[in-house]
Protein backbone atom coordinates (compact mmCIF):
# COMPACT_ATOMS: atom_id res chain seq x y z
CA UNK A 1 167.61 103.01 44.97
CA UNK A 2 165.94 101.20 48.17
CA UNK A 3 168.57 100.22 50.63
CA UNK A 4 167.60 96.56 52.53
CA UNK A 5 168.96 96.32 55.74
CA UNK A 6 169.45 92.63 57.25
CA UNK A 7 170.59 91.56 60.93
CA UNK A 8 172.80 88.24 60.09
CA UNK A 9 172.19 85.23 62.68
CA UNK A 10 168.34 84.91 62.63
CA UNK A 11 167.56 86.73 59.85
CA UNK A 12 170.13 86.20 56.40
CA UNK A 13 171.99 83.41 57.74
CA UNK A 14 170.30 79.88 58.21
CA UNK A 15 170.86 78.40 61.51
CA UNK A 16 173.94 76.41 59.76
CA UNK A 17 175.64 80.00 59.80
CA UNK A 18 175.00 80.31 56.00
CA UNK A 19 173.16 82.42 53.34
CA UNK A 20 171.19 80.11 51.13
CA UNK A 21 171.81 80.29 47.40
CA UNK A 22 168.64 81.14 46.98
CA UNK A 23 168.79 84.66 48.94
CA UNK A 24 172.16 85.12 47.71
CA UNK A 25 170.33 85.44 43.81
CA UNK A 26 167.43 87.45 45.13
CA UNK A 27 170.39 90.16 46.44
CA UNK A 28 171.99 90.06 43.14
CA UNK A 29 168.70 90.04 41.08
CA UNK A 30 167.98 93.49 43.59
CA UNK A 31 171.80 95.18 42.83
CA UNK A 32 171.05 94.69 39.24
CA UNK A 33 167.91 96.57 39.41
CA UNK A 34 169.55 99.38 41.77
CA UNK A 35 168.64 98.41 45.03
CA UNK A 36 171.66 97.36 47.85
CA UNK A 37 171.41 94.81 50.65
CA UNK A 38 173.23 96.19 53.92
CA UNK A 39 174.34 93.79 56.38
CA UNK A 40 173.48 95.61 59.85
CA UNK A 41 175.02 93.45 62.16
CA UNK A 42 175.85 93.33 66.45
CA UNK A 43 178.76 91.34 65.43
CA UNK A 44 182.24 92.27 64.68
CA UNK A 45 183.59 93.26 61.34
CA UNK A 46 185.85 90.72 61.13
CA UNK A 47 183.66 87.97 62.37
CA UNK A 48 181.15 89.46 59.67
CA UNK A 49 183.74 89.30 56.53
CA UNK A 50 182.55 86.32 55.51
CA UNK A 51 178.98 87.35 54.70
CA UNK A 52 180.37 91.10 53.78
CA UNK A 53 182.82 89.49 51.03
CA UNK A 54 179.65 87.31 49.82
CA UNK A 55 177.62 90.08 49.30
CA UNK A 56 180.63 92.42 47.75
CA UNK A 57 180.64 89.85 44.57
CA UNK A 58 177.68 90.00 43.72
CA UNK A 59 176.14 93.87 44.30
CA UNK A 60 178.21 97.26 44.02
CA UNK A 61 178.81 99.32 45.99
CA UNK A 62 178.14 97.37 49.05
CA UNK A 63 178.10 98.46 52.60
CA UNK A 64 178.05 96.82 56.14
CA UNK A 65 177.04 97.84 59.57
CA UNK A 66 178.81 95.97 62.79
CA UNK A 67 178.92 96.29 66.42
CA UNK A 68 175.32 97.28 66.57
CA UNK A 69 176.18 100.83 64.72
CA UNK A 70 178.70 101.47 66.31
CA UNK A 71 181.21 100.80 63.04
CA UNK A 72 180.08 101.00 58.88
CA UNK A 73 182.18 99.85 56.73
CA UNK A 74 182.76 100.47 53.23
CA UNK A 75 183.05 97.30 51.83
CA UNK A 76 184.04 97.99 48.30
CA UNK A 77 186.99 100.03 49.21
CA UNK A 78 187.61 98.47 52.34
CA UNK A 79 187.34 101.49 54.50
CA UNK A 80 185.96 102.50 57.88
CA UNK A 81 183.31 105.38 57.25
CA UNK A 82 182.47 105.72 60.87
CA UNK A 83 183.54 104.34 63.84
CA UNK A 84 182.40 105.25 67.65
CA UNK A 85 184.14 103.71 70.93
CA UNK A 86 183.23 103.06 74.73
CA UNK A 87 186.03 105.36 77.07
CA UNK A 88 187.99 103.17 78.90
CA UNK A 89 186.60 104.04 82.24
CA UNK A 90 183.38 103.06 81.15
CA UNK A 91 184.57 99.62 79.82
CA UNK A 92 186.48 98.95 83.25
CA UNK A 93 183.04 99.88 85.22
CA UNK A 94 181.11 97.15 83.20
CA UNK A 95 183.60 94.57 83.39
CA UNK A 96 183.66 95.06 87.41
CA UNK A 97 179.86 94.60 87.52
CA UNK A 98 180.29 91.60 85.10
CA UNK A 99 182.61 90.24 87.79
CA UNK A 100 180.57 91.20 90.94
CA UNK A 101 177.41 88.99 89.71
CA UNK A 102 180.04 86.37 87.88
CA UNK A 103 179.30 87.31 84.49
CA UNK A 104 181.31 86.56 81.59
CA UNK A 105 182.41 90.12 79.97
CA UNK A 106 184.66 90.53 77.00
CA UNK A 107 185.81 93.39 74.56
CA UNK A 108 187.57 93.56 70.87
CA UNK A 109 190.76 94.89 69.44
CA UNK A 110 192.09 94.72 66.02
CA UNK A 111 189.81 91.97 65.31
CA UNK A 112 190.41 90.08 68.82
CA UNK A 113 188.27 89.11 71.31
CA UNK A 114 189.63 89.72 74.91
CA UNK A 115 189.22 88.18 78.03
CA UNK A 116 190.61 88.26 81.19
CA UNK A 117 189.49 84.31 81.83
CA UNK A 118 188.78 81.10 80.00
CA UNK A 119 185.04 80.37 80.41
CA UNK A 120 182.13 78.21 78.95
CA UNK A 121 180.57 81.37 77.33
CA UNK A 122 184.20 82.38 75.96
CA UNK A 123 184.31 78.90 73.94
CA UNK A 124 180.79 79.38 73.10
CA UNK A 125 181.45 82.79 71.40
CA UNK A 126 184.86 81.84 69.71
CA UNK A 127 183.10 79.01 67.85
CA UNK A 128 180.64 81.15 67.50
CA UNK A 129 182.04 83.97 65.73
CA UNK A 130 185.09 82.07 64.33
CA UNK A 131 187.51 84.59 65.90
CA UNK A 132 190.42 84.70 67.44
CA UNK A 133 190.57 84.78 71.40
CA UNK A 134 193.52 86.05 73.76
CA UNK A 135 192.60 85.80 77.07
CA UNK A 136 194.44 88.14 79.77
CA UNK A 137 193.85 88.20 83.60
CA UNK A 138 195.66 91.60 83.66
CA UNK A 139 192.96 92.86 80.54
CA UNK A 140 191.88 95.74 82.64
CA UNK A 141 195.60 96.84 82.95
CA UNK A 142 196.66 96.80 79.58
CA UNK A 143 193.48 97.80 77.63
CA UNK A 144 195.05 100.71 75.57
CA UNK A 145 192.58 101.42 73.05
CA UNK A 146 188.78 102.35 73.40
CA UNK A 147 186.92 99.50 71.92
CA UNK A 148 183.75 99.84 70.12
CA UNK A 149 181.90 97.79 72.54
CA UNK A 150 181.85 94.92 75.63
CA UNK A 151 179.39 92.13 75.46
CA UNK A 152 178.76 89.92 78.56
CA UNK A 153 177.15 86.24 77.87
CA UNK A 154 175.71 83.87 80.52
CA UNK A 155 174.45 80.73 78.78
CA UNK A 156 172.71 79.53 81.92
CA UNK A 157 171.16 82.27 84.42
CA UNK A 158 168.53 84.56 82.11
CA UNK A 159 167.48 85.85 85.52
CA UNK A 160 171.02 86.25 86.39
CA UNK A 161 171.66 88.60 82.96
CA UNK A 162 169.10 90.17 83.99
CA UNK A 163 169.68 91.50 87.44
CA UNK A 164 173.26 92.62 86.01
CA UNK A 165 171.69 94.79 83.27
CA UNK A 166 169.04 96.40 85.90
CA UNK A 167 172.51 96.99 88.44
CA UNK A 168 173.84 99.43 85.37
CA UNK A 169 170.35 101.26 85.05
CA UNK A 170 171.34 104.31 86.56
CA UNK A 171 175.34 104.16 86.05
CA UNK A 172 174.58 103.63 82.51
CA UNK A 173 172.54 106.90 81.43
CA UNK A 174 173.85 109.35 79.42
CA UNK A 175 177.32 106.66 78.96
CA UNK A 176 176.13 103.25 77.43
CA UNK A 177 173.44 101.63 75.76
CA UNK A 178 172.87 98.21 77.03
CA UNK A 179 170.53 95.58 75.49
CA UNK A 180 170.21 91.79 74.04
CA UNK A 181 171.02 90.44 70.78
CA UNK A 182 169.81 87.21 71.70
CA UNK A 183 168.81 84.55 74.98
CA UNK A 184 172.70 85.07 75.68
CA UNK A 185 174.37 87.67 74.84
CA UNK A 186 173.92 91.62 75.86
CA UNK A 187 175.42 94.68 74.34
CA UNK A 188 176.90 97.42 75.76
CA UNK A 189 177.84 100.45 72.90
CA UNK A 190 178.05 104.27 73.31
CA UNK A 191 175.35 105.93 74.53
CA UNK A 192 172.93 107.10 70.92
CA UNK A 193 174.75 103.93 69.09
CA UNK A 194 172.17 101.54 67.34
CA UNK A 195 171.08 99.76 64.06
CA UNK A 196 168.70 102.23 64.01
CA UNK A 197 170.69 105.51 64.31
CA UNK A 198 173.48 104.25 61.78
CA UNK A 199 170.54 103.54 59.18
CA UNK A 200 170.19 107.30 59.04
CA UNK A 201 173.64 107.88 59.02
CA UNK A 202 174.31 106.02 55.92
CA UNK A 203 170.98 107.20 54.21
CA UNK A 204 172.76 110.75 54.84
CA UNK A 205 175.72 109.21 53.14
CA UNK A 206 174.57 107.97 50.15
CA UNK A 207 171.59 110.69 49.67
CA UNK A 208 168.88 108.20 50.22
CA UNK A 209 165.58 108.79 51.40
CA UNK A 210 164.49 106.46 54.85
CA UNK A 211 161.34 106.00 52.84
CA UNK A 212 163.31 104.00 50.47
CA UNK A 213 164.58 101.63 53.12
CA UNK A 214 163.25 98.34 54.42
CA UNK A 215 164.99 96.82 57.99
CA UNK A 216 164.88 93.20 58.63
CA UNK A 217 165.99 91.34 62.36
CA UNK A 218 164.81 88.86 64.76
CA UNK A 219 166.44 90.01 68.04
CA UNK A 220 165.68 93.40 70.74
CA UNK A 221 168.89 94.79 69.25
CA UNK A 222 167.07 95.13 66.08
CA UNK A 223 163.98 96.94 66.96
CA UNK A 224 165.67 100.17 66.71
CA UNK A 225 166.11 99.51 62.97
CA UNK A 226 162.64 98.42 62.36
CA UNK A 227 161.24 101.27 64.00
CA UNK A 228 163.56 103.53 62.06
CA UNK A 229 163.52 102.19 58.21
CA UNK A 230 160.14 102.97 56.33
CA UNK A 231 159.10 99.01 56.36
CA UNK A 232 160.71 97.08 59.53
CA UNK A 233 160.40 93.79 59.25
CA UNK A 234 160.52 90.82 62.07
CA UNK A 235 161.47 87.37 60.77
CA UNK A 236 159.02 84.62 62.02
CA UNK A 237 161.54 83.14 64.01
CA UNK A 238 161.89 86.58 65.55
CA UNK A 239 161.07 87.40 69.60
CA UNK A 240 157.61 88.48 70.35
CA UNK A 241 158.86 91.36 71.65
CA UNK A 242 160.55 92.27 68.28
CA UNK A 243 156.97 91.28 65.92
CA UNK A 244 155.16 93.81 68.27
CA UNK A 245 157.73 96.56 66.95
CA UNK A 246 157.30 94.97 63.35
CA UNK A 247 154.96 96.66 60.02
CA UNK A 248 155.21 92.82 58.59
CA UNK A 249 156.13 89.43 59.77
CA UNK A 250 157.47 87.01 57.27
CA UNK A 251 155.69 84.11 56.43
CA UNK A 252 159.37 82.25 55.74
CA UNK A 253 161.85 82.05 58.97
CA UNK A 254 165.71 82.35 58.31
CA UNK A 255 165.68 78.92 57.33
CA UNK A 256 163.74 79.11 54.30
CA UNK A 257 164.50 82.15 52.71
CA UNK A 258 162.61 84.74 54.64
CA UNK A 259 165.15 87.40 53.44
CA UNK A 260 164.33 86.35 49.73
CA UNK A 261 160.29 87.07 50.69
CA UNK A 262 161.11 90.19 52.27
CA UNK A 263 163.25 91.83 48.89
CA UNK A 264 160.21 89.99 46.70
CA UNK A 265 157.72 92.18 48.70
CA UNK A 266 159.15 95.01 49.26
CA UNK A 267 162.00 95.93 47.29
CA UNK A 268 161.22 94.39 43.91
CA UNK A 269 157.46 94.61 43.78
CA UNK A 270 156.79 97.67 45.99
C-alpha cells in the first residue's frame, strides 16, 4: 500500500473549490490497486466533509487529516482517532496579541467558528470555508472547551501579520506552533502538531512504511509533510519557499490536475 497525502486549497481542489473529475478517477483507479489518498488538511473537519465524503465513495478505508495534525479522522467509520487541543490560557494569550496589533483571531467548537467581532476577514473565512459563524464579544469568557487551534487572518497588512507572529516568538516556545497556510491566514496548534508529525502517526496506525508515502501541498504549513513523506511534492502553483523544501515540482498546477500527475508518477508507476 502507498499512502498519498494531499493539502486541499492549492493542491486537490481547483481554485473553484473543487476536485476535478479527472483526479477524482486517478484516486479511485489508485484504491483499486491498494494505494489510499489522505486528505491532510489546515482546515476544519467539518469545513473538509465535503472533499472527505468525495473521497469515502470511491476508495476504502479512507482517512483525513485537519487542523494542520492536530485532528485524523477515520472517515469510514466516522471516528476521531486522534485529537490534540491548545489550553485555554494559551488561546486567551494569542487572542490578546491578536487584539493589541488589531488582528482578526478566531477559534472552533463543535464545528463553529468563533469570534468575538464581525470583521472583513471573518466574512472572508465563512465564505470561505462554508461554515457556520457565531460571533461573541464575551468569547474569552465563555470559551469552555480547549479548541484544536486559533487562526488569525489580515487580508491587508502582510507586514502587519508579520510583526504579530515575531511578538509570540518567545511566548510561544515550548506552547504553540505558529505558521502560514497561505498570504492570509496563520496557524497557531499545539506545540509538536503538524502535517508532518501526524503522517507518522497514521503510518504507525495502519503499519505502513514512510517510504511508501508521497506528500503533496503548496503552502509553509505543508513543508513539514514534504520533508517528512519519502517523496514531498510542491504543486507549481506552490510558494518558493515550499519548492525549495520539495524532491519534485509538478509540471500541472491545481488547476489542471497536478494531483492526477503526482499519483501517475509516483504511486502508480513508481
Amino acid at each position: 500500500m502507498k499512502l498519498l497525502f494531499t493539502d486541499l486549497d492549492g493542491t486537490l481542489l481547483k481554485d473553484d473549490k473543487s476536485i476535478s473529475p479527472e483526479t477524482l478517477s486517478a484516486i479511485r483507479q489508485a484504491a483499486k490497486n491498494g494505494n489510499l489518498t489522505v486528505i491532510t488538511t489546515g482546515r476544519s473537519l467539518s469545513s473538509a466533509l465535503p472533499y472527505i465524503r468525495q473521497l469515502k465513495e470511491i476508495q476504502d478505508p479512507c482517512y483525513a487529516i485537519t487542523y494542520n495534525g492536530g485532528l485524523i479522522y477515520d472517515c469510514t467509520r466516522e471516528e476521531i482517532l486522534y485529537k490534540r487541543t491548545i489550553p485555554l490560557p494559551y488561546v486567551k494569550y494569542i487572542f490578546q496579541q491578536a487584539e493589541k496589533f488589531g488582528i482578526h483571531c478566531q477559534t472552533y467548537e463543535n464545528g463553529i467558528v468563533l469570534a468575538p467581532r464581525d470583521r472583513e476577514e471573518l466574512r472572508e473565512y465563512e465564505e470561505h470555508s462554508r461554515m457556520p459563524v457565531r460571533i461573541d464579544p464575551r468569547l474569552l469568557d465563555h470559551l469552555k472547551e480547549e479548541p484544536v487551534k486559533v487562526l488569525t487572518s489580515c487580508l491587508t497588512d502582510r507586514e502587519l501579520h508579520d510583526r504579530y507572529r515575531r511578538s509570540l516568538t518567545q511566548w510561544a516556545k515550548g506552547k504553540v506552533s505558529v505558521f502560514f497556510s497561505n498570504e492570509h491566514y496563520m496557524e497557531h496548534v499545539p506545540e509538536g502538531t503538524s502535517k508532518g508529525a501526524a503522517i507518522l502517526w497514521l503510518c504507525d496506525r495502519l503499519s505502513v512504511s514512510v517510504e511508501n508515502t508521497v506528500a503533496a501541498g503548496d503552502a509553509e504549513n505543508d513543508i513539514a509533510m514534504l520533508c517528512t513523506a519519502h517523496i514531498g511534492v510542491c504543486m507549481a502553483n506552490g510558494a518558493s519557499e515550499v519548492k525549495n523544501h520539495a524532491d519534485y515540482i509538478t509540471l500541472s498546477d491545481n488547476n489542471h490536475d497536478g494531483i492526477r500527475e503526482i499519483i501517475e508518477k509516483f504511486i502508480e508507476n513508481s
